[in-house]
Every structure is written in C-alpha cells, then in structure tokens.
C-alpha atoms as a PDB file:
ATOM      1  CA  UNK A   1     105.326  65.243 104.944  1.00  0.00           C
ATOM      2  CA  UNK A   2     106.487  68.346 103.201  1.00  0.00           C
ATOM      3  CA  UNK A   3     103.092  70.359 103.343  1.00  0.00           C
ATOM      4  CA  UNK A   4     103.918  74.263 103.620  1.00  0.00           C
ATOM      5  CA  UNK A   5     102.439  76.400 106.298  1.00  0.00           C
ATOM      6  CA  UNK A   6      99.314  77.532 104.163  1.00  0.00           C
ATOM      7  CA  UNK A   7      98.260  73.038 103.827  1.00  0.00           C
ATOM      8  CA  UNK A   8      99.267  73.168 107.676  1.00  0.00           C
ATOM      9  CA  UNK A   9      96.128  74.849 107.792  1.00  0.00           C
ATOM     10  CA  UNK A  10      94.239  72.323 106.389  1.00  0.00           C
ATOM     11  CA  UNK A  11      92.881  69.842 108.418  1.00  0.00           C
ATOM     12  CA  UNK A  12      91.563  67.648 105.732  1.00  0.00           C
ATOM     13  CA  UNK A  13      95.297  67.763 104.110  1.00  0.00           C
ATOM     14  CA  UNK A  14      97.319  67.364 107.466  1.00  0.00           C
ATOM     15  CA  UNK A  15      94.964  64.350 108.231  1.00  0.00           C
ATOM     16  CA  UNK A  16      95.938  62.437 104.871  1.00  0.00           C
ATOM     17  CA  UNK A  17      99.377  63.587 104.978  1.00  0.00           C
ATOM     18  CA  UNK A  18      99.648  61.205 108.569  1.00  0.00           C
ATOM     19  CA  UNK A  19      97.794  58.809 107.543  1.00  0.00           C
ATOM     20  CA  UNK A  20      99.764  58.223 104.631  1.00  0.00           C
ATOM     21  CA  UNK A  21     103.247  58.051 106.605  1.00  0.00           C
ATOM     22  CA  UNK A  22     101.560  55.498 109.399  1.00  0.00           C
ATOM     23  CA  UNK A  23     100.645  53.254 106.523  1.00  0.00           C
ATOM     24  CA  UNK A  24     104.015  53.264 105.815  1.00  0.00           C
ATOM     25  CA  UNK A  25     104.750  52.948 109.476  1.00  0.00           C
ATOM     26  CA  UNK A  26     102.446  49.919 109.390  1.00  0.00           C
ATOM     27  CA  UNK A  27     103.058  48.247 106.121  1.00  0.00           C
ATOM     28  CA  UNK A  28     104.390  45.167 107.548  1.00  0.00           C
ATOM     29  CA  UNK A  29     101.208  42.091 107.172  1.00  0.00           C
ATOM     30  CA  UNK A  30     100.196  38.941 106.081  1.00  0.00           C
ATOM     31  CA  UNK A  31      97.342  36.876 106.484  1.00  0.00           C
ATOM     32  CA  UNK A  32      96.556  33.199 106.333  1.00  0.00           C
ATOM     33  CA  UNK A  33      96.897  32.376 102.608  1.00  0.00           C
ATOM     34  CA  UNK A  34      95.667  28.890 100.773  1.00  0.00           C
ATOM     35  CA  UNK A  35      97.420  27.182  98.445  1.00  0.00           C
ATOM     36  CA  UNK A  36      97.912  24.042  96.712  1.00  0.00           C
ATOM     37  CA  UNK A  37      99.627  22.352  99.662  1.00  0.00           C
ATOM     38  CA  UNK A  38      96.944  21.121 102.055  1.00  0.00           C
ATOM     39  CA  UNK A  39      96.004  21.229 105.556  1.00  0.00           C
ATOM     40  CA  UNK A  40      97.460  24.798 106.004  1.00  0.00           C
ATOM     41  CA  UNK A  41      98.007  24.531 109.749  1.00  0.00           C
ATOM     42  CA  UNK A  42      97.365  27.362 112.030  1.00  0.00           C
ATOM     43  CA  UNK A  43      98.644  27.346 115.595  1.00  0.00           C
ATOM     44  CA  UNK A  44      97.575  30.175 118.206  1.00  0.00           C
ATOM     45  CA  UNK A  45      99.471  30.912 120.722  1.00  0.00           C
ATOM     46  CA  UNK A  46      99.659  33.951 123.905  1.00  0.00           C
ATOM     47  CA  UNK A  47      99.671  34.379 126.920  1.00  0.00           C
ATOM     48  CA  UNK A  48      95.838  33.925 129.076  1.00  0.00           C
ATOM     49  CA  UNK A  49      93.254  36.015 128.449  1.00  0.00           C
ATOM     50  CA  UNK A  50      93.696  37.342 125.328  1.00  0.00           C
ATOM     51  CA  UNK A  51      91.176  36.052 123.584  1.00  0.00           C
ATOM     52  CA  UNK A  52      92.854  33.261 121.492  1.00  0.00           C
ATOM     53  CA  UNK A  53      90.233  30.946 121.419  1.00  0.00           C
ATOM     54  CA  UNK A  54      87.544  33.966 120.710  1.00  0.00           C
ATOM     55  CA  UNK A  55      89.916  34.603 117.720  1.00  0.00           C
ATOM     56  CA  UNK A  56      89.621  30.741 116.263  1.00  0.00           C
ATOM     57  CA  UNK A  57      86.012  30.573 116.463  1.00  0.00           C
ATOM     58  CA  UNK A  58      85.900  33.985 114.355  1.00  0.00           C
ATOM     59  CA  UNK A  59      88.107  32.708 111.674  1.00  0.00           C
ATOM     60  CA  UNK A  60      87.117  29.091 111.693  1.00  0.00           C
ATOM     61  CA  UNK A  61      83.630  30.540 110.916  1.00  0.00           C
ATOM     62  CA  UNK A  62      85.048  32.693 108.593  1.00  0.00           C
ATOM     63  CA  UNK A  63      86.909  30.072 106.226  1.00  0.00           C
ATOM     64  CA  UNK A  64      83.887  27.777 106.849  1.00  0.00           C
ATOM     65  CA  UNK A  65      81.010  29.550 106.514  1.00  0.00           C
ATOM     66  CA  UNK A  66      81.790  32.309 104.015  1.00  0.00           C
ATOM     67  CA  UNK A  67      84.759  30.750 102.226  1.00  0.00           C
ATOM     68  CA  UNK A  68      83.689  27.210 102.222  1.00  0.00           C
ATOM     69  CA  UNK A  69      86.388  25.858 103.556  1.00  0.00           C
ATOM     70  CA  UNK A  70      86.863  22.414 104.988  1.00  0.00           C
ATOM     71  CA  UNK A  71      88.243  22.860 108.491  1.00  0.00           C
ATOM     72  CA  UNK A  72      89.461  20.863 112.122  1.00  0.00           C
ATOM     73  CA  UNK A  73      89.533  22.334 114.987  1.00  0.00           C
ATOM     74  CA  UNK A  74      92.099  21.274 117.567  1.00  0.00           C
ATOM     75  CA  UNK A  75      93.495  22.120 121.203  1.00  0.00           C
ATOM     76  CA  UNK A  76      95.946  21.216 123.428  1.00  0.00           C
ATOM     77  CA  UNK A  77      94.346  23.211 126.161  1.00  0.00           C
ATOM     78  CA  UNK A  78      93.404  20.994 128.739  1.00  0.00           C
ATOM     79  CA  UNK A  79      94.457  23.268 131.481  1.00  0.00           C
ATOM     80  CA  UNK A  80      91.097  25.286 131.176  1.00  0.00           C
ATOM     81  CA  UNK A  81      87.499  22.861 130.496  1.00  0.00           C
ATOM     82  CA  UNK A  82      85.947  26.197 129.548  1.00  0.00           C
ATOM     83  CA  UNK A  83      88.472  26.629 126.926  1.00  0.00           C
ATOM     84  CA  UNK A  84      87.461  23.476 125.339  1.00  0.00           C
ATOM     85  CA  UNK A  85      84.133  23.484 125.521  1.00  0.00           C
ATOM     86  CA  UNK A  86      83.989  26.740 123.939  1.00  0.00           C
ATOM     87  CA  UNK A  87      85.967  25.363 120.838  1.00  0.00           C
ATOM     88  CA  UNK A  88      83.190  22.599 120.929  1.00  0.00           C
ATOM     89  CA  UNK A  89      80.506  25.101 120.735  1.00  0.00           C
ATOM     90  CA  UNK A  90      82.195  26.674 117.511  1.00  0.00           C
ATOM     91  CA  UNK A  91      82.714  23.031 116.264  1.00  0.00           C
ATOM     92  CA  UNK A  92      78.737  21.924 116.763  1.00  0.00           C
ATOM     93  CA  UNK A  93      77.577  25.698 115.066  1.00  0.00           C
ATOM     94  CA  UNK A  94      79.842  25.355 112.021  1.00  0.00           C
ATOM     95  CA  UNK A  95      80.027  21.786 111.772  1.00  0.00           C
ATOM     96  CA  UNK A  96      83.600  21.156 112.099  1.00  0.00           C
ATOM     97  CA  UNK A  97      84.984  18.518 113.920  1.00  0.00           C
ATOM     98  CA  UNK A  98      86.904  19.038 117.389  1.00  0.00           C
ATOM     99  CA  UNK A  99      89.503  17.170 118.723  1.00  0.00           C
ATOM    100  CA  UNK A 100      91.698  17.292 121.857  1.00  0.00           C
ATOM    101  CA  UNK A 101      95.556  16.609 121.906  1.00  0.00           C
ATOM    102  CA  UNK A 102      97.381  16.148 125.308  1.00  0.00           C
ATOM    103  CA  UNK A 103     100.571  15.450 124.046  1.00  0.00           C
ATOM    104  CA  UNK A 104     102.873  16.066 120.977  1.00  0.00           C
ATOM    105  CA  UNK A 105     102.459  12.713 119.638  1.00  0.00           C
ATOM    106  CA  UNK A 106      99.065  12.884 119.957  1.00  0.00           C
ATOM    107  CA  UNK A 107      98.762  16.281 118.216  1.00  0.00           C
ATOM    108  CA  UNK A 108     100.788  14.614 115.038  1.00  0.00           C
ATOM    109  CA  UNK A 109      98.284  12.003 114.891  1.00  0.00           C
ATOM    110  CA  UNK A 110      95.276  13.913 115.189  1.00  0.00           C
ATOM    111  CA  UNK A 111      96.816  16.072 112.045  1.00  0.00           C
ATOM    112  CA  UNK A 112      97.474  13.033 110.049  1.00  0.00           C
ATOM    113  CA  UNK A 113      93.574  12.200 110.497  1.00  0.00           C
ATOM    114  CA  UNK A 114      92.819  15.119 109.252  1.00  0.00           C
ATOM    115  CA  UNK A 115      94.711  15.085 105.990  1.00  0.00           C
ATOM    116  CA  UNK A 116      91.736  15.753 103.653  1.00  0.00           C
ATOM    117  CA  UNK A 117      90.700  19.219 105.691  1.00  0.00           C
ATOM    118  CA  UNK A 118      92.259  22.519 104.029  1.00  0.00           C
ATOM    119  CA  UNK A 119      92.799  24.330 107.171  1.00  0.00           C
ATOM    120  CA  UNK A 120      93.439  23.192 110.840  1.00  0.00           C
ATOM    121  CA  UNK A 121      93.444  25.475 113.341  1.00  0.00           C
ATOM    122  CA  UNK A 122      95.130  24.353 116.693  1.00  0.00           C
ATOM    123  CA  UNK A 123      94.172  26.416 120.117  1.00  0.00           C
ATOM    124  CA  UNK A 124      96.981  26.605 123.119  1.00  0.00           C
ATOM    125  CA  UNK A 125      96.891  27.191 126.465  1.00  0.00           C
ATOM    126  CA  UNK A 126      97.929  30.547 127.723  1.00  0.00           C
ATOM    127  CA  UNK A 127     101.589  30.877 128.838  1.00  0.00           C
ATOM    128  CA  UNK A 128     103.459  33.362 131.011  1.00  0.00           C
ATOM    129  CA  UNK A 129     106.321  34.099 128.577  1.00  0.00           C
ATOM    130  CA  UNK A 130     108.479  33.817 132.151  1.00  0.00           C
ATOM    131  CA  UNK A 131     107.788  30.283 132.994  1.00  0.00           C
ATOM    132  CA  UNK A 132     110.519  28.437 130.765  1.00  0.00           C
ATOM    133  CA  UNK A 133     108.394  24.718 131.578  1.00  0.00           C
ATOM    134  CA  UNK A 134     105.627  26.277 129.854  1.00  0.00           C
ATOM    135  CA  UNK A 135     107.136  27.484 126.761  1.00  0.00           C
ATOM    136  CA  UNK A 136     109.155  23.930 126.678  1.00  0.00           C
ATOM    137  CA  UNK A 137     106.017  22.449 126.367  1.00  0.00           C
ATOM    138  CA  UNK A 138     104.220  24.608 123.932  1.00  0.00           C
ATOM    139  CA  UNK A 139     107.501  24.489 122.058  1.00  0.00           C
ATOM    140  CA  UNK A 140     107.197  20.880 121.796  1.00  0.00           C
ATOM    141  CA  UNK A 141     104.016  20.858 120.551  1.00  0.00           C
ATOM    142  CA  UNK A 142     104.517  23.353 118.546  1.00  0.00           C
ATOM    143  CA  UNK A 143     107.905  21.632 116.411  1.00  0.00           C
ATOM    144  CA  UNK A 144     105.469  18.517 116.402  1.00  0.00           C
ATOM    145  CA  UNK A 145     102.618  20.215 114.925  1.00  0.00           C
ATOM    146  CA  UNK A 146     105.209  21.888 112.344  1.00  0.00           C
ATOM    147  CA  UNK A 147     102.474  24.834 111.503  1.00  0.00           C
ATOM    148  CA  UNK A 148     102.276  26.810 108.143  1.00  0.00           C
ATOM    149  CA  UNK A 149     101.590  29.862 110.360  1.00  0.00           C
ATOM    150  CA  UNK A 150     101.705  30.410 114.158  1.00  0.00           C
ATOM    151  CA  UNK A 151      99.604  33.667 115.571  1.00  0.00           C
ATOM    152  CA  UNK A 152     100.724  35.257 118.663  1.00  0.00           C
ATOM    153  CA  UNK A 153      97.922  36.771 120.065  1.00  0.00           C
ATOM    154  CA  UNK A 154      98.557  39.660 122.288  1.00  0.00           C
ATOM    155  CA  UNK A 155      95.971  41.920 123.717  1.00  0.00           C
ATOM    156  CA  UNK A 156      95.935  45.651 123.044  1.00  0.00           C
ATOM    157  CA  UNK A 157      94.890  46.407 126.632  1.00  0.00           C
ATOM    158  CA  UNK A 158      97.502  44.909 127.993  1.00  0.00           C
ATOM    159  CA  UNK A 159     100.425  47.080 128.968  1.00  0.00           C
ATOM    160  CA  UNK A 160     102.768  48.123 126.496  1.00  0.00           C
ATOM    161  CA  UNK A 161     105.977  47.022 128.554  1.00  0.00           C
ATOM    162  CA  UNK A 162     104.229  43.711 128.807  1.00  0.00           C
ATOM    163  CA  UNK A 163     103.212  43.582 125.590  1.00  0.00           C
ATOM    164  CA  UNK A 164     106.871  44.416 124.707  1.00  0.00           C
ATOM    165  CA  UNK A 165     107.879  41.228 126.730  1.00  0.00           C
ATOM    166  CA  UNK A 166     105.665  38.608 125.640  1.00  0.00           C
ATOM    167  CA  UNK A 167     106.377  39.564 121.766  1.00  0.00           C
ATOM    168  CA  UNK A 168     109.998  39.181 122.881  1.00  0.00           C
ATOM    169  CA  UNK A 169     109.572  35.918 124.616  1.00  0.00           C
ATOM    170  CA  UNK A 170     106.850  34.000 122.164  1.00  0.00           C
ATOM    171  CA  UNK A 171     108.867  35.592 118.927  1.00  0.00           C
ATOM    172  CA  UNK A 172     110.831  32.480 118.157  1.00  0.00           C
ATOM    173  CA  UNK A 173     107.846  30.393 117.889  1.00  0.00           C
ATOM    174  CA  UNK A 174     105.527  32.856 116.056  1.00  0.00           C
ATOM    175  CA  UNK A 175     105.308  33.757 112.138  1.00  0.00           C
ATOM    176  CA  UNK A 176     102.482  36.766 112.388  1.00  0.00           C
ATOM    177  CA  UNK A 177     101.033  38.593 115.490  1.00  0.00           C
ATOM    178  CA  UNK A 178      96.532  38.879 116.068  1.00  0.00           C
ATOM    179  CA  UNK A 179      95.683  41.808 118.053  1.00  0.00           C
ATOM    180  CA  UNK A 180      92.762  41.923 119.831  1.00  0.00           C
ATOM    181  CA  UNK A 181      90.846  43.948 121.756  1.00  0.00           C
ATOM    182  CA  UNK A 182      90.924  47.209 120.212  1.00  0.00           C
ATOM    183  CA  UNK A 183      88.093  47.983 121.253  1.00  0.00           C
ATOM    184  CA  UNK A 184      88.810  48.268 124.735  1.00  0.00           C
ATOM    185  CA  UNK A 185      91.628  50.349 123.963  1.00  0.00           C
ATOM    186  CA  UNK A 186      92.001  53.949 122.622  1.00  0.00           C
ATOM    187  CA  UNK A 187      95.925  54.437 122.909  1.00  0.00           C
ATOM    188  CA  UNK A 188      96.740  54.696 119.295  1.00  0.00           C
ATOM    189  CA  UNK A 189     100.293  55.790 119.769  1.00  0.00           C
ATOM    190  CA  UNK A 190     101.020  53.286 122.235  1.00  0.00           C
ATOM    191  CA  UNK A 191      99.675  50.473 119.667  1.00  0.00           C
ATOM    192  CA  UNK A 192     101.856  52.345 116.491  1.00  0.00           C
ATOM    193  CA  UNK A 193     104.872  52.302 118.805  1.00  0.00           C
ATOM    194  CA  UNK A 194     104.758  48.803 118.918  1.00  0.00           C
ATOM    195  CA  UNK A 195     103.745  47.753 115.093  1.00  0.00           C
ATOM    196  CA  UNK A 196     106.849  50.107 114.697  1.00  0.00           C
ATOM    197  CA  UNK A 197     109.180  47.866 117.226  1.00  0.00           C
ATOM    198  CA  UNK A 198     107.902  44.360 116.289  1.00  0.00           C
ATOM    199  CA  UNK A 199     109.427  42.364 113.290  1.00  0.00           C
ATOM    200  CA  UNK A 200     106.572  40.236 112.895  1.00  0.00           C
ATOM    201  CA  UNK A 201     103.855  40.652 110.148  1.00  0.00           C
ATOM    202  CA  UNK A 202     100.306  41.199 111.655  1.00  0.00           C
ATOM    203  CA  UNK A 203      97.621  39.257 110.163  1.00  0.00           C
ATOM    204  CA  UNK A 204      94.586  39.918 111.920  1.00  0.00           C
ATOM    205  CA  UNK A 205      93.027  42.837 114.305  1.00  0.00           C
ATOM    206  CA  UNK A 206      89.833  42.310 116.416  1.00  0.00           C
ATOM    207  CA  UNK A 207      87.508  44.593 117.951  1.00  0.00           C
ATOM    208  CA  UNK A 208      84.529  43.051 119.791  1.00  0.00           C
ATOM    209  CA  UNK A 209      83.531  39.625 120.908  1.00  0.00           C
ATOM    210  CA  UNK A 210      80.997  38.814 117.631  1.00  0.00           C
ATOM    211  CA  UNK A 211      81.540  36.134 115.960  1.00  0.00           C
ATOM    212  CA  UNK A 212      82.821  36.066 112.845  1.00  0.00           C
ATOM    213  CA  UNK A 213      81.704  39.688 112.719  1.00  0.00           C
ATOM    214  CA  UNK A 214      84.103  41.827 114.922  1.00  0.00           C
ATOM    215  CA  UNK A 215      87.868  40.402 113.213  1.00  0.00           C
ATOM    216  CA  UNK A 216      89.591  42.526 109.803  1.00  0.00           C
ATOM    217  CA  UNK A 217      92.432  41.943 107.659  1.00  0.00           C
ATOM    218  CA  UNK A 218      95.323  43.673 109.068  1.00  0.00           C
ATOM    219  CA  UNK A 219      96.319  45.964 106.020  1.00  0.00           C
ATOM    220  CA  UNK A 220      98.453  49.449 106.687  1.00  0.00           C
ATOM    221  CA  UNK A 221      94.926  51.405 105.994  1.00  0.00           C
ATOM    222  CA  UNK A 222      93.281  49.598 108.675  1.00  0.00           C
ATOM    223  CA  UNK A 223      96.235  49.118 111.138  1.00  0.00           C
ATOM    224  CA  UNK A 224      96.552  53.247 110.071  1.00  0.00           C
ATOM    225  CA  UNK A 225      92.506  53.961 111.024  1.00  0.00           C
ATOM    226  CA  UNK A 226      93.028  52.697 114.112  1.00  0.00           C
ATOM    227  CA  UNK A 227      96.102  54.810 115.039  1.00  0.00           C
ATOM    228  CA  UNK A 228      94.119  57.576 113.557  1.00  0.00           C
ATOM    229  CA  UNK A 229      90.662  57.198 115.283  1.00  0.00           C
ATOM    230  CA  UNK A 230      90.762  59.431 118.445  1.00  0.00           C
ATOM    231  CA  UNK A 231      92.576  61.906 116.361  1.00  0.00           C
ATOM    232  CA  UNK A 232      90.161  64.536 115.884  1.00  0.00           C
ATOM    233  CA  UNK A 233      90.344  67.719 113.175  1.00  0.00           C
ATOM    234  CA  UNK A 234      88.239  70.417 112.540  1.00  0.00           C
ATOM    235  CA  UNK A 235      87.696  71.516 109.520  1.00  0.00           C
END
C-alpha cells in the first residue's frame, strides 16, 4: 500500500500496511443493537454442528448477565433432545425462561407472551441448505417469527466450497453471518476470501466453547487479527 523498497524492509511497517487494507477488506459488520422498539428478536439459523446453540447461550449470558438485559429463550428444535436441554441448562444458570415451539403458530404465540422481555433469542434446527422441505419449514417459521435480526451461523472449519454453499442457500433468510470456531481453524486466507465474497454483515466471531467468555464483536480490527495471526514477521 505504496511503501517503497527501503519500508519493504520493515517488518513492523509491512505488517500495518496489511492490516490496514484487510480492515478495509473486512469492514462490512453489525451487531445486535437495542433500541426503543422491544423484544428485539434474534433467530439463529445453520446448518448442524456449528455450534448455534453454543452461540445463544454465550450471548444470552452476555445481554443477561453483564448487560442486564431481560431475555427468552426459545427453540424450535425438537429434532435433537440434547439441543433443548442444553438451552434449558443456559435458561436455569441465567434465569431466563425457556420455551419450546413446534410449529409457526406456536412460535407467534410464545413471542406475544413474551412481550415485556427486550431480547428473544430463538434456536433452529440444523438444515442441509440442499433439502428444500427443510428450508420450507425453517422459512415458515422464520416469516412467522418476523425477526429483527437472523444469524447464519457457519463454521470456519467447515470447507470453504461448503461454506460458499450454505451462505448461498440460507442468504435469503439471514440479515448478519456468526462465525465460529476459529479456533479450530488457522486458514486465514481461506476465511478473508470469504468475508470478501459474502454480502452479509458479520456480527459475531467465536473461538472456544466458554461461555460467555470465548465470543467478540466482529469489527474489521478483529475480523483483520484473525486473518493476520499465523502471519509471522521478524523484525
């Protein structure tokens, strides 16, 4: 970014010099904001196994424990017991209640009850982005629930051409993409790449299974770190 061959040499220059053109690269986020209009809702949604319900419990906590926030937590995933009874768990430790939808309907009236809450979060069950019955029926829920923001989760060690397709196939439903599992993952170009090819905003990145500890603020310096982290300079 226009150095000249003596700051070439530089490690410490050449360093900042990237970093400061994959912020740019990576300046496209957005997080769950508050405002006057009340319950936000917040809808996850991804395919299995990418840690969606992982990435309630850290936020729920989050707004509820830090921010002091007055929350309901919700999910239509009856496919997996575990899945609910994990959302239960993260109800019981930060006293919030939990409820369980099994239709569209349902999920409208279970959000009407829970009128005086500021945020609800709602947890799906995974979906192959190639089974058209299954996005039907998240879509349905989904136009019921009528969410402020929808999260497509997608997991950073999953493979970039699937990653690529499941973006592609949950993008008309979703607002913001959550990345998780950066930790697991060291491919910082491959992850760049696709901040670079998606037109959604990304809200949140996670890196561990701690809860609320191991979530951050997507921002372009700490979408940028990441990129950055293997990269290694002397000097």
């Amino acid at each position: 970014q226009g150095l000249n061959n003596t700051e070439l040499t530089d490690s410490k220059l050449v360093r900042a010099s990237l970093e400061s053109v994959i912020r740019q690269m990576c300046g496209r986020t957005g997080t769950i904001e508050l405002g006057e209009k009340k319950p936000k809702i917040v809808a996850f949604i991804g395919p299995t196994g990418v840690g969606k319900t992982t990435t309630i419990g850290k936020l729920a906590a989050g707004f509820s424990i830090v921010d002091k926030r007055k929350i309901a937590l919700v999910t239509i995933d009856t496919y997996r017991v575990a899945a609910v009874e994990q959302l239960k768990t993260f109800g019981q430790i930060i006293g919030a209640p939990v409820e369980v939808a099994t239709t569209p309907s349902g999920l409208n009236e279970i959000i009407n009850r829970h009128m005086d809450k500021e945020i609800i979060f709602i947890d799906t069950a995974g979906r192959s982005p190639l089974h058209q019955l299954h996005m039907a029926e998240l879509k349905a829920f989904i136009d019921s629930a009528k969410p402020d923001f929808t999260m497509l989760v997608v997991s950073a060690t999953t493979h970039f051409s699937v990653q690529q397709r499941v973006i592609e196939q949950f993008k008309p439903l979703a607002t913001h993409l959550i990345y998780t599992k950066l930790d697991e993952t060291i491919e910082g170009g491959t992850f760049l790449h696709l901040l670079i090819a998606s037109t959604l905003p990304v809200a949140y990145i996670t890196d561990g299974q701690n809860v609320p500890d191991d979530i951050q603020v997507a921002t372009p310096e700490s979408l940028a770190n990441f990129v950055l982290k293997e990269v290694r300079m002397d000097g």
